[in-house]
N, C-alpha and C. Protein backbone atom coordinates (compact mmCIF):
# COMPACT_ATOMS: atom_id res chain seq x y z
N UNK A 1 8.58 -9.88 22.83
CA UNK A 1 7.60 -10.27 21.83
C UNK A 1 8.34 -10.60 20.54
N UNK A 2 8.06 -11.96 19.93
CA UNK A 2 8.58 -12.24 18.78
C UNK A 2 7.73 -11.83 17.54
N UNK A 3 8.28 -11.50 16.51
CA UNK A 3 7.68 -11.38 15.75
C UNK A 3 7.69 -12.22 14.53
N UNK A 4 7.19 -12.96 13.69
CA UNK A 4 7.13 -13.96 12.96
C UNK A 4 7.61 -13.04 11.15
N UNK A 5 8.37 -13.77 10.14
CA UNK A 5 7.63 -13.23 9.05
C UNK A 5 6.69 -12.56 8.43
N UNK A 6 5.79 -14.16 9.13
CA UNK A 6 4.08 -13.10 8.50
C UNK A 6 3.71 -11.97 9.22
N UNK A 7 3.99 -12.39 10.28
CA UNK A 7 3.55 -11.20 11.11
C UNK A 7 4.00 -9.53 10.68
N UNK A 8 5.14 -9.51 10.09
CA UNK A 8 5.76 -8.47 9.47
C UNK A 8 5.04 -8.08 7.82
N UNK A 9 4.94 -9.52 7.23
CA UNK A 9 4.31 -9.22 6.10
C UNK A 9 2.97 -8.42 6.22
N UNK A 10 2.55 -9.25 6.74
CA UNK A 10 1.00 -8.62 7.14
C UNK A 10 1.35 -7.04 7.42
N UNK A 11 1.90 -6.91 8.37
CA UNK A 11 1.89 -5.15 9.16
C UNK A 11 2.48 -4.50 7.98
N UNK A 12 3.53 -4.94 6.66
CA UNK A 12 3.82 -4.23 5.83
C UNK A 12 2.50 -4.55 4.88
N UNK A 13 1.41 -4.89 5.02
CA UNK A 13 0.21 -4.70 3.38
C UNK A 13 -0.25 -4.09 4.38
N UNK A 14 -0.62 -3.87 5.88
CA UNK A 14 -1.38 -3.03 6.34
C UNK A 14 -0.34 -1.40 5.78
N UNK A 15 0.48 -1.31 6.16
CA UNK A 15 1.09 0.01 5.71
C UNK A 15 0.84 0.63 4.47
N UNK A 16 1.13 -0.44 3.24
CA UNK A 16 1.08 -0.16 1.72
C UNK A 16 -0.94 0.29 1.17
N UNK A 17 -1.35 -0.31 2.08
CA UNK A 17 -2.71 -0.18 2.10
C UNK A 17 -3.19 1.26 2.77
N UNK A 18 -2.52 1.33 4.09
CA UNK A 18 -2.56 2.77 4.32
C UNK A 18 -2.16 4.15 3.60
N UNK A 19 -0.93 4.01 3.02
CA UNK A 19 -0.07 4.76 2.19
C UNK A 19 -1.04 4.80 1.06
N UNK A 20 -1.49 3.36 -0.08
CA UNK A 20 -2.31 4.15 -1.00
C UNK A 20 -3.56 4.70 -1.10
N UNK A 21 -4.34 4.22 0.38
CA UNK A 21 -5.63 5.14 0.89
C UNK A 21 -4.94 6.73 0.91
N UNK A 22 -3.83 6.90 1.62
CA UNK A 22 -3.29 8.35 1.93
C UNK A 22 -3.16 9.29 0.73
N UNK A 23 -2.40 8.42 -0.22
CA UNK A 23 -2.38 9.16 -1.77
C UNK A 23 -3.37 9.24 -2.29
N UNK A 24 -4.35 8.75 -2.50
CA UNK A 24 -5.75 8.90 -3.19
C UNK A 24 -6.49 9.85 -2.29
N UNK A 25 -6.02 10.23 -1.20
CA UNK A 25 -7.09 11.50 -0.68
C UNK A 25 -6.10 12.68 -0.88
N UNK A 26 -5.31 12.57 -0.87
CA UNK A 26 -4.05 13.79 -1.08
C UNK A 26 -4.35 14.37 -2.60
N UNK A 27 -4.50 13.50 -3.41
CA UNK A 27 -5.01 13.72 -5.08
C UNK A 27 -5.91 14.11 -5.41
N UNK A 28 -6.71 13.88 -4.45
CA UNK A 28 -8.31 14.79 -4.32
C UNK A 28 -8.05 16.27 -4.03
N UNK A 29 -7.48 16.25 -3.16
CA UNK A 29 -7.37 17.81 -2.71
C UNK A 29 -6.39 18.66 -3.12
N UNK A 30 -5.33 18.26 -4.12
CA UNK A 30 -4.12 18.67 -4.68
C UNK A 30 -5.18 19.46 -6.32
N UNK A 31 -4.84 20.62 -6.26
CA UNK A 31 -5.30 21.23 -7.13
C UNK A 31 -3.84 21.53 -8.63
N UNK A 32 -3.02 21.44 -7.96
CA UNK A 32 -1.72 21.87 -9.02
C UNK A 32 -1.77 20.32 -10.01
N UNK A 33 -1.72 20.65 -11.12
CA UNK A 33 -1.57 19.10 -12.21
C UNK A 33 -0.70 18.38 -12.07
N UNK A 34 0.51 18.81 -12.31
CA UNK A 34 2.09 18.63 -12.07
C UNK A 34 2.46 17.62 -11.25
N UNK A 35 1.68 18.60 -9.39
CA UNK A 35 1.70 17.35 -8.09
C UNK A 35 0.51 16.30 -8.19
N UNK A 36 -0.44 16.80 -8.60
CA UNK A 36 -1.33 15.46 -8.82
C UNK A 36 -0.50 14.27 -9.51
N UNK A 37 -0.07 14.66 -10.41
CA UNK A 37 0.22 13.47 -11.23
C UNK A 37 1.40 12.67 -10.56
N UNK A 38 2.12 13.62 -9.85
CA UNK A 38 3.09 12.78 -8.61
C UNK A 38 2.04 12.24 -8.03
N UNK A 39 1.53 12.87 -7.63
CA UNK A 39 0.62 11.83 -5.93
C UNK A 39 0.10 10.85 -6.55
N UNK A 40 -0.47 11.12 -8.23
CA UNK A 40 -0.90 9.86 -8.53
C UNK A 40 0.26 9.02 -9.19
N UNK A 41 1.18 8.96 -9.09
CA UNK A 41 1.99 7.69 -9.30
C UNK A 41 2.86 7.06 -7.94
N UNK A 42 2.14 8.01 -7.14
CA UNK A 42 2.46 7.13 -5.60
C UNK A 42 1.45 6.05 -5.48
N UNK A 43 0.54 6.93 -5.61
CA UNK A 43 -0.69 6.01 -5.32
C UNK A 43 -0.81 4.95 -5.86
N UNK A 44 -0.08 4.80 -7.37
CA UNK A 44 -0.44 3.54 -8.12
C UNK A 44 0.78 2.57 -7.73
N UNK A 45 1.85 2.90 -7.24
CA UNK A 45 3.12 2.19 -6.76
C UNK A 45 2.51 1.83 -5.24
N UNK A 46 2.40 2.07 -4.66
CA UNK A 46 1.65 1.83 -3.30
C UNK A 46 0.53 0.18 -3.49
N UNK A 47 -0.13 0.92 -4.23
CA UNK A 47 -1.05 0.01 -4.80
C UNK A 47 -0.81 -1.43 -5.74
N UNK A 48 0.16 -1.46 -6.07
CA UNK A 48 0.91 -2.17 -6.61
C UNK A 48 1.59 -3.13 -5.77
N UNK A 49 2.42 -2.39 -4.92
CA UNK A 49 2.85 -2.73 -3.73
C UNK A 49 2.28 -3.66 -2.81
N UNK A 50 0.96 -3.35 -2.70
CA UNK A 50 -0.07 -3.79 -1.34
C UNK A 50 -0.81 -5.24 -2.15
N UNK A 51 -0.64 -4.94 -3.63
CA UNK A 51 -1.24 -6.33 -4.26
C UNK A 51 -0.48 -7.22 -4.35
N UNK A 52 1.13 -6.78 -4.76
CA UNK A 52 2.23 -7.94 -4.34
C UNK A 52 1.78 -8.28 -3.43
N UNK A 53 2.20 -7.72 -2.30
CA UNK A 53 2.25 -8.32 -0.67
C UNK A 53 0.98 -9.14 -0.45
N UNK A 54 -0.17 -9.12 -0.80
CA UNK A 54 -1.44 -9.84 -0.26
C UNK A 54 -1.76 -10.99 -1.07
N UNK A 55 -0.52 -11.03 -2.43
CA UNK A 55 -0.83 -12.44 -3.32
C UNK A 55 0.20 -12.87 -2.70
N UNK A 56 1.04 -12.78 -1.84
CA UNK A 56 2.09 -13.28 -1.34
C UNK A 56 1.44 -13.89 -0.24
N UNK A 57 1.15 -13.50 0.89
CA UNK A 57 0.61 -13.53 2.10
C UNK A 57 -0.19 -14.81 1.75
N UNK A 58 -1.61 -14.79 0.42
CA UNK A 58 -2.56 -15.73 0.25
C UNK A 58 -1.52 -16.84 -0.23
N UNK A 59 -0.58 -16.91 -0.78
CA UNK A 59 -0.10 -17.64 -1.70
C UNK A 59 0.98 -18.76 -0.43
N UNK A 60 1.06 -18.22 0.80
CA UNK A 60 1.82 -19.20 2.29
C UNK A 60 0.45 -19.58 3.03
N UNK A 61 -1.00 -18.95 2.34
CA UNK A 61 -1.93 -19.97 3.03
C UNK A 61 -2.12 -18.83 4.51
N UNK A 62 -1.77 -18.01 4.43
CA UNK A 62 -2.47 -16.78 5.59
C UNK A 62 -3.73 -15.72 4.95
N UNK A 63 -4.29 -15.26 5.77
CA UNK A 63 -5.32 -14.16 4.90
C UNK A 63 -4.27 -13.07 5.43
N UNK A 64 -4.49 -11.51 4.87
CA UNK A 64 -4.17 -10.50 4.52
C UNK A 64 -4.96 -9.86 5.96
């Protein structure tokens, strides 16, 4: 099975998309301030992440 670019791009915004769904429920349930505020700067790098990748993706004319 070959795998294309996009094909990789894509499976990496599916990941970055997973990862910052994962941090935003981890932040919910993290009671210590300290680690919240880690989990929440995963979450916003993740997120960041997953918006690069999907203006990229739209921007070669594929959907996300």
């Amino acid at each position: 099975m070959l795998f294309t670019d996009m094909d990789m791009l894509q499976d990496y915004e599916k990941d970055t998309r997973m990862a910052a769904l994962s941090y935003r429920l981890a932040e919910l349930e993290t009671i210590d301030p300290n680690l919240r505020s880690i989990i929440q700067k995963a979450g916003q790098s993740s997120s960041k992440s997953n918006e690069k990748c999907i203006n990229l993706i739209l921007s070669k004319g594929d959907r996300p």
